[in-house]
C-alpha atoms as a PDB file:
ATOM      1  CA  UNK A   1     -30.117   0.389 -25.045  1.00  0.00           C
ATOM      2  CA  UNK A   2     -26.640  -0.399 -25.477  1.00  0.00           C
ATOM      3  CA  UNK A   3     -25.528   2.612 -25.524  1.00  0.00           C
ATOM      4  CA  UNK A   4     -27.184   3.006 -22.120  1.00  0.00           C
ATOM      5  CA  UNK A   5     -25.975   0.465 -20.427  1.00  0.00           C
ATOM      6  CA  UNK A   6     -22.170   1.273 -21.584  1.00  0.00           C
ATOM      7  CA  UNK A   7     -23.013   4.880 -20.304  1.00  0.00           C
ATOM      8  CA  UNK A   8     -23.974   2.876 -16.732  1.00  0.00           C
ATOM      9  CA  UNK A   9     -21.047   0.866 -16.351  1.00  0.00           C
ATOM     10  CA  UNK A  10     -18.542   3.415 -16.856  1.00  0.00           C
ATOM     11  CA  UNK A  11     -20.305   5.300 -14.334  1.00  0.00           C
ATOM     12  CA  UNK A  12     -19.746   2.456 -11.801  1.00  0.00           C
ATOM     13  CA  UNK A  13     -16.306   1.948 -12.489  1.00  0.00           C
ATOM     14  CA  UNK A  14     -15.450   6.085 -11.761  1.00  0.00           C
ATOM     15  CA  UNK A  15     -12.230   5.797 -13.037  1.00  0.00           C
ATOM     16  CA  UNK A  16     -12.268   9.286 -14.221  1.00  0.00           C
ATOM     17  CA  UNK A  17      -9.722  10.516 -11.744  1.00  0.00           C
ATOM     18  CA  UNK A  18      -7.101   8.274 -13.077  1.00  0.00           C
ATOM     19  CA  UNK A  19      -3.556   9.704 -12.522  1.00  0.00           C
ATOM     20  CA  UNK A  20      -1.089   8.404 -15.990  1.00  0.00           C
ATOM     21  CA  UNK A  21       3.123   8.514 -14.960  1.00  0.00           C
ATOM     22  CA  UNK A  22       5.169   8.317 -18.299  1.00  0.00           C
ATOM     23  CA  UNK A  23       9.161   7.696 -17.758  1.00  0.00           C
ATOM     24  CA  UNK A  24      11.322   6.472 -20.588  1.00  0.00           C
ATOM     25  CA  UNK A  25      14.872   6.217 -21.862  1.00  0.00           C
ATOM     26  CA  UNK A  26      15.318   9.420 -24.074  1.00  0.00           C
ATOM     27  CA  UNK A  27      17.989   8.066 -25.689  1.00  0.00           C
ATOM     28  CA  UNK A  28      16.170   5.278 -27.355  1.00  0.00           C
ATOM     29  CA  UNK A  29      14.199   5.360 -31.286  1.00  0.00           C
ATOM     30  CA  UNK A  30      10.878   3.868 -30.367  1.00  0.00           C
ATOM     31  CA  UNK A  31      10.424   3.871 -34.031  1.00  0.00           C
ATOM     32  CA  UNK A  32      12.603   0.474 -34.201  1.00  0.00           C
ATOM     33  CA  UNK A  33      10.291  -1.164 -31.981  1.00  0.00           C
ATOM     34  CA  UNK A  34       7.873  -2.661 -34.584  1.00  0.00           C
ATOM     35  CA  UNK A  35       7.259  -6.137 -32.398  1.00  0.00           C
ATOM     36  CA  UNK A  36       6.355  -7.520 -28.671  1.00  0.00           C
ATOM     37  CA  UNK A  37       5.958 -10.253 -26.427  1.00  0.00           C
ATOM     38  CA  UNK A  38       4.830 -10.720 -23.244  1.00  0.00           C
ATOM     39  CA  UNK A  39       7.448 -12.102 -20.460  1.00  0.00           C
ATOM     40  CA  UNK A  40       6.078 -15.296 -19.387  1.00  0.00           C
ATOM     41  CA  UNK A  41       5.631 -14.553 -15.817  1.00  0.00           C
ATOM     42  CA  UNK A  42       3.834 -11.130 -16.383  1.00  0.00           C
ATOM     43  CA  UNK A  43       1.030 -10.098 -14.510  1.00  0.00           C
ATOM     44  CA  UNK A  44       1.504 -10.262 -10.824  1.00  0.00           C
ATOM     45  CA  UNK A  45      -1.357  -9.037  -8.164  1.00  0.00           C
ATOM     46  CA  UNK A  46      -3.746 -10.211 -11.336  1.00  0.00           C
ATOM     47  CA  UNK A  47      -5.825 -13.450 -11.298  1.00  0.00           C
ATOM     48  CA  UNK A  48      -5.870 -15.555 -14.684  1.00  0.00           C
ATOM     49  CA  UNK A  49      -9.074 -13.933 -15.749  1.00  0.00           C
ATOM     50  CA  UNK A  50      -7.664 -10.319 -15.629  1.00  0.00           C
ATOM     51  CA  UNK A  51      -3.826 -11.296 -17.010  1.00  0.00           C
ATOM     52  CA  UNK A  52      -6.162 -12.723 -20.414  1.00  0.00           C
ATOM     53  CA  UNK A  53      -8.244  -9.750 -19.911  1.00  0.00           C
ATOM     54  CA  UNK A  54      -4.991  -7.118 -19.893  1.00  0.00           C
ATOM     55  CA  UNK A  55      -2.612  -9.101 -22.553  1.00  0.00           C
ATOM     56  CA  UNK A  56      -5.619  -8.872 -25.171  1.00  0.00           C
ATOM     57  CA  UNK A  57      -6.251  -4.904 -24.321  1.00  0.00           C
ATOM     58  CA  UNK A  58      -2.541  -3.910 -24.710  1.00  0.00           C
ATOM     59  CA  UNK A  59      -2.159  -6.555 -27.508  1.00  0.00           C
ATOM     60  CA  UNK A  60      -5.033  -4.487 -29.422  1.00  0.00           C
ATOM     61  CA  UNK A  61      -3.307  -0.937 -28.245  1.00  0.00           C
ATOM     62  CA  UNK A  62      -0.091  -1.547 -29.750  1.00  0.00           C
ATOM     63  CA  UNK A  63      -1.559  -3.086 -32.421  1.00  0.00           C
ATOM     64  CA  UNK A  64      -3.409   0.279 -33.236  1.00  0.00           C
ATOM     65  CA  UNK A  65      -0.126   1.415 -33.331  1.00  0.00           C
ATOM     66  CA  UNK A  66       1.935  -1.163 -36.217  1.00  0.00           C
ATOM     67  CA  UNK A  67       3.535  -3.120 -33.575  1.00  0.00           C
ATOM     68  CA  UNK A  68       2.848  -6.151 -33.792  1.00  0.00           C
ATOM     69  CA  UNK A  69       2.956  -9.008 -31.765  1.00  0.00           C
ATOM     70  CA  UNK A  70       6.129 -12.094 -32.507  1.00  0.00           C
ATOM     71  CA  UNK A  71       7.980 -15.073 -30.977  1.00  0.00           C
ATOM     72  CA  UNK A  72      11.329 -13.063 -31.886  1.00  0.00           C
ATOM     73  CA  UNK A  73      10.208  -9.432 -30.710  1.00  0.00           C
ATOM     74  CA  UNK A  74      11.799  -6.214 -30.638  1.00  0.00           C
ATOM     75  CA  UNK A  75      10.711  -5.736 -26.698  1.00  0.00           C
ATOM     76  CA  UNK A  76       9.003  -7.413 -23.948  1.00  0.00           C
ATOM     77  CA  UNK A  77       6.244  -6.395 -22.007  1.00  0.00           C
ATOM     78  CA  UNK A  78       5.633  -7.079 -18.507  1.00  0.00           C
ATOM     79  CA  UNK A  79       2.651  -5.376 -16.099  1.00  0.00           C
ATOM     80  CA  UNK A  80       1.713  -5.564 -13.014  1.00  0.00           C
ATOM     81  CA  UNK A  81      -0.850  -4.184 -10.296  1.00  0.00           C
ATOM     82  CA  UNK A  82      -0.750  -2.524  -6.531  1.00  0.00           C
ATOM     83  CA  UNK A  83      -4.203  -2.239  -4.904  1.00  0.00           C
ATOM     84  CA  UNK A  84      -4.190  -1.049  -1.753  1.00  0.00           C
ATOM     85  CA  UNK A  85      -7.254   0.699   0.512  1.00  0.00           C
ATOM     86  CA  UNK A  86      -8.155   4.075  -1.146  1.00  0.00           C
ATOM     87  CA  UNK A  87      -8.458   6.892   0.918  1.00  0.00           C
ATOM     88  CA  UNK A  88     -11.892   7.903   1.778  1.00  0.00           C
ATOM     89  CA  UNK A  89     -12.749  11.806   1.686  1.00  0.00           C
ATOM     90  CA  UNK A  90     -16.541  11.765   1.910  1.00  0.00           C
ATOM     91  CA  UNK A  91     -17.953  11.159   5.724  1.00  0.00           C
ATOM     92  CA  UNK A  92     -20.843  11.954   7.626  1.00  0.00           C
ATOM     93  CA  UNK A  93     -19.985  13.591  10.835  1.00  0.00           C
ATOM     94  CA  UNK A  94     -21.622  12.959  14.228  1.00  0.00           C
ATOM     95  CA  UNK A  95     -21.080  15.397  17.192  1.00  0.00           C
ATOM     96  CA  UNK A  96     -22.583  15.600  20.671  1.00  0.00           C
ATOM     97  CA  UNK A  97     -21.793  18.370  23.038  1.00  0.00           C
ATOM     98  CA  UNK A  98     -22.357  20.119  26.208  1.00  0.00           C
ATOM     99  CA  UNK A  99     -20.915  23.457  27.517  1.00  0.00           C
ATOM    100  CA  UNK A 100     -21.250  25.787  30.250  1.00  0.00           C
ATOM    101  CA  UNK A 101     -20.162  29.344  30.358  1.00  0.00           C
ATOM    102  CA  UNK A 102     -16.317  29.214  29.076  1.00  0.00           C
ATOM    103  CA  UNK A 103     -15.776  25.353  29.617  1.00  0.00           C
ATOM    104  CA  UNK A 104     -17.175  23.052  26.349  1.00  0.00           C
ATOM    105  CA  UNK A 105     -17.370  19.182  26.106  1.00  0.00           C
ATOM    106  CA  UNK A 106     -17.360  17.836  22.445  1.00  0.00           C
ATOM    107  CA  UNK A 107     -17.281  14.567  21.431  1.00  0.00           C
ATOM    108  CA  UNK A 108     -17.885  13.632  17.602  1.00  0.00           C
ATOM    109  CA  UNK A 109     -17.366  10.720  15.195  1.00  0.00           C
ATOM    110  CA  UNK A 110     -17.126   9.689  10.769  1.00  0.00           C
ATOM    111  CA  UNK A 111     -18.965   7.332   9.269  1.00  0.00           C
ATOM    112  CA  UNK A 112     -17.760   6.801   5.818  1.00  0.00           C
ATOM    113  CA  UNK A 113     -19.942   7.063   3.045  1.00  0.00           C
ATOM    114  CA  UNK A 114     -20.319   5.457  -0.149  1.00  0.00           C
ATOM    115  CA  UNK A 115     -19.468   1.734  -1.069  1.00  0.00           C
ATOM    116  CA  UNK A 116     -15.945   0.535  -0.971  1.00  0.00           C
ATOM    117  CA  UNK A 117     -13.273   1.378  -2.798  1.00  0.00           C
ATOM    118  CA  UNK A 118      -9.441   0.398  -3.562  1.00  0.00           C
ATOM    119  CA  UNK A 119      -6.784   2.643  -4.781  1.00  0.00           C
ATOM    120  CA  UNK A 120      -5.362  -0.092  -8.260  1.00  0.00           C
ATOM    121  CA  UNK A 121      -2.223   1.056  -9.988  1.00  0.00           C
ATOM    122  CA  UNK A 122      -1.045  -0.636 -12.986  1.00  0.00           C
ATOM    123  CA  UNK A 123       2.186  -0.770 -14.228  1.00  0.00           C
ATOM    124  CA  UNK A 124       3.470  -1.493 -17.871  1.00  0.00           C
ATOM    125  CA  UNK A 125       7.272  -2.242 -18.595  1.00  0.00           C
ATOM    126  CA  UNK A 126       8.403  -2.412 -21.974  1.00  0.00           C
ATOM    127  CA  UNK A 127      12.066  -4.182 -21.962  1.00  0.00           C
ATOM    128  CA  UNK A 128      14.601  -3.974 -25.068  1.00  0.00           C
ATOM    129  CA  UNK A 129      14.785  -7.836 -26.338  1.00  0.00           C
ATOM    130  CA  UNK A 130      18.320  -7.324 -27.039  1.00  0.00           C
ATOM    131  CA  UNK A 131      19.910  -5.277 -24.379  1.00  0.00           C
ATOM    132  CA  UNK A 132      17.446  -6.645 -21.538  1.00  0.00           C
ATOM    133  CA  UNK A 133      16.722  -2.945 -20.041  1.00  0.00           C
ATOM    134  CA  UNK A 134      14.017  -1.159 -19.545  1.00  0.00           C
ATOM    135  CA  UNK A 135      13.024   1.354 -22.293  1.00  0.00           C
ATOM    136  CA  UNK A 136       9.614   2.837 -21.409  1.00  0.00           C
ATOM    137  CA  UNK A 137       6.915   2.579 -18.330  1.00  0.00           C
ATOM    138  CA  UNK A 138       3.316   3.911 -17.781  1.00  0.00           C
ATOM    139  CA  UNK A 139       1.726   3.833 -14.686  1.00  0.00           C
ATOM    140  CA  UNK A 140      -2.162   4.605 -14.176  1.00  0.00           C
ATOM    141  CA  UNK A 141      -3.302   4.911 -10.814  1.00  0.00           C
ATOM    142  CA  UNK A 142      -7.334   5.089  -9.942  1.00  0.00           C
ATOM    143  CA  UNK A 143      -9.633   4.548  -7.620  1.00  0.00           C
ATOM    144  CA  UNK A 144     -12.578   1.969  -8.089  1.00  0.00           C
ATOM    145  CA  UNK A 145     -15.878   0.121  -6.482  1.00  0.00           C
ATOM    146  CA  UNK A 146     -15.052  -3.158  -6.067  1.00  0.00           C
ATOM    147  CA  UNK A 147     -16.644  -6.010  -6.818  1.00  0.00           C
ATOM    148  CA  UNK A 148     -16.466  -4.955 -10.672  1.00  0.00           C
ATOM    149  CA  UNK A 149     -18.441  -7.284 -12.816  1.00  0.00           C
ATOM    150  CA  UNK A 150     -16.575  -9.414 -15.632  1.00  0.00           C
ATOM    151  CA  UNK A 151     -17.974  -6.865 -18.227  1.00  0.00           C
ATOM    152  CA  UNK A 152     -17.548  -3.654 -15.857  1.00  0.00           C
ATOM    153  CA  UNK A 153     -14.070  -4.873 -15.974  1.00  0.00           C
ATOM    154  CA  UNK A 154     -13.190  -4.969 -19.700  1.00  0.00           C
ATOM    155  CA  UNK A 155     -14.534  -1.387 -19.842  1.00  0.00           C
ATOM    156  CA  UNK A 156     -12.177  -0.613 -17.132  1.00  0.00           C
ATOM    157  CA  UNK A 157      -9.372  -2.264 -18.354  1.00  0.00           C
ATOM    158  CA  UNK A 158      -9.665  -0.418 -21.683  1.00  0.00           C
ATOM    159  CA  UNK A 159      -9.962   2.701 -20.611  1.00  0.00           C
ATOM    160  CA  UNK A 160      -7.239   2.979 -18.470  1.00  0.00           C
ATOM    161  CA  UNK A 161      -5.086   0.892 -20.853  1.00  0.00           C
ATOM    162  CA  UNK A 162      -6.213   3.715 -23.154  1.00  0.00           C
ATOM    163  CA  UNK A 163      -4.919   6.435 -21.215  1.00  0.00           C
ATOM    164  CA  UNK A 164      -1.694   4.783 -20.726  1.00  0.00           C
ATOM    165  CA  UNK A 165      -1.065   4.200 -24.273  1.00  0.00           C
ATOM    166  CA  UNK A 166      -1.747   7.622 -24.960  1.00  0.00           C
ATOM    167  CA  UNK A 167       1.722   9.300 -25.153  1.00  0.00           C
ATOM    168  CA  UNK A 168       3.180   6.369 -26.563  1.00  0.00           C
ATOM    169  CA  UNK A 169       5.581   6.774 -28.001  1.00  0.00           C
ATOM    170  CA  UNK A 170       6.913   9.605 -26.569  1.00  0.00           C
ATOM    171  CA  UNK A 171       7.180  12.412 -28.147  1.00  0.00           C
ATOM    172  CA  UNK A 172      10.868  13.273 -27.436  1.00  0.00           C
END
């Protein structure tokens, strides 16, 4: 039943489209970087709920990875989030018309279909601690149904988070 219902919600979220940017400084040995913290102000266009819910996924990403997190870290991570209206591509069209040997009178209409939806991008920074400059950034951009329930958004969260932390670190 579990199983089921995780099935269900990511199905709601439809965050299968998500598009994953990668830049980075390619002069930089990500293998140094072996500890994090967050900057204190990190997190804007997130409420409280969602900063907690985002520091504890990426906490638990790079900790999958050996870094782990410090008070005296090797980089600081800020994110941050975009949403704006997404773009709708599915519409029902309505036409009327009336025409009369080579002269024709159209008029027609969309109504959009579905529920609605917001186009979220998140970023993630990851700052040198020492030089104060950015060393690496992922940015996932997707479409989803709002209102997301507190659950529907940990699954979320993860999975995009997931996707973003793929390639890291960059293979150079």
């Amino acid at each position: 039943m579990n199983k089921l219902k995780f099935l269900l919600i990511l199905l709601c979220i439809g965050c299968s489209g998500a598009r994953v940017a990668y830049d980075y400084d390619s002069n930089t040995n990500f293998k140094e970087y072996k500890s994090f913290k967050f900057f204190e102000d990190t997190g804007k266009g997130f409420n409280d709920l969602d900063i907690k819910r985002l520091t504890s996924e990426i906490s638990r990403q790079l900790t999958l990875k050996n870094i782990k997190p410090s008070d005296t870290p090797d980089m600081f991570i800020n994110f941050f989030s975009e949403k704006r209206p997404a773009e709708k591509d599915n519409f029902l069209g309505i036409g009327i018309g009336t025409g009369s040997g080579i002269f024709d009178i159209g008029v027609s209409g969309d109504i959009p279909l579905g529920s609605r939806e917001i186009r979220q991008t998140i970023t993630i920074d990851f700052v040198d601690a020492e030089t104060n400059s950015l060393i690496w950034q992922g940015t996932v951009s997707t479409n989803i149904k709002e209102p997301l329930t507190p659950s529907q958004k940990e699954v979320y969260f993860s999975k995009v988070l997931n996707k973003a932390f793929n390639k890291y670190p960059p293979n150079k």
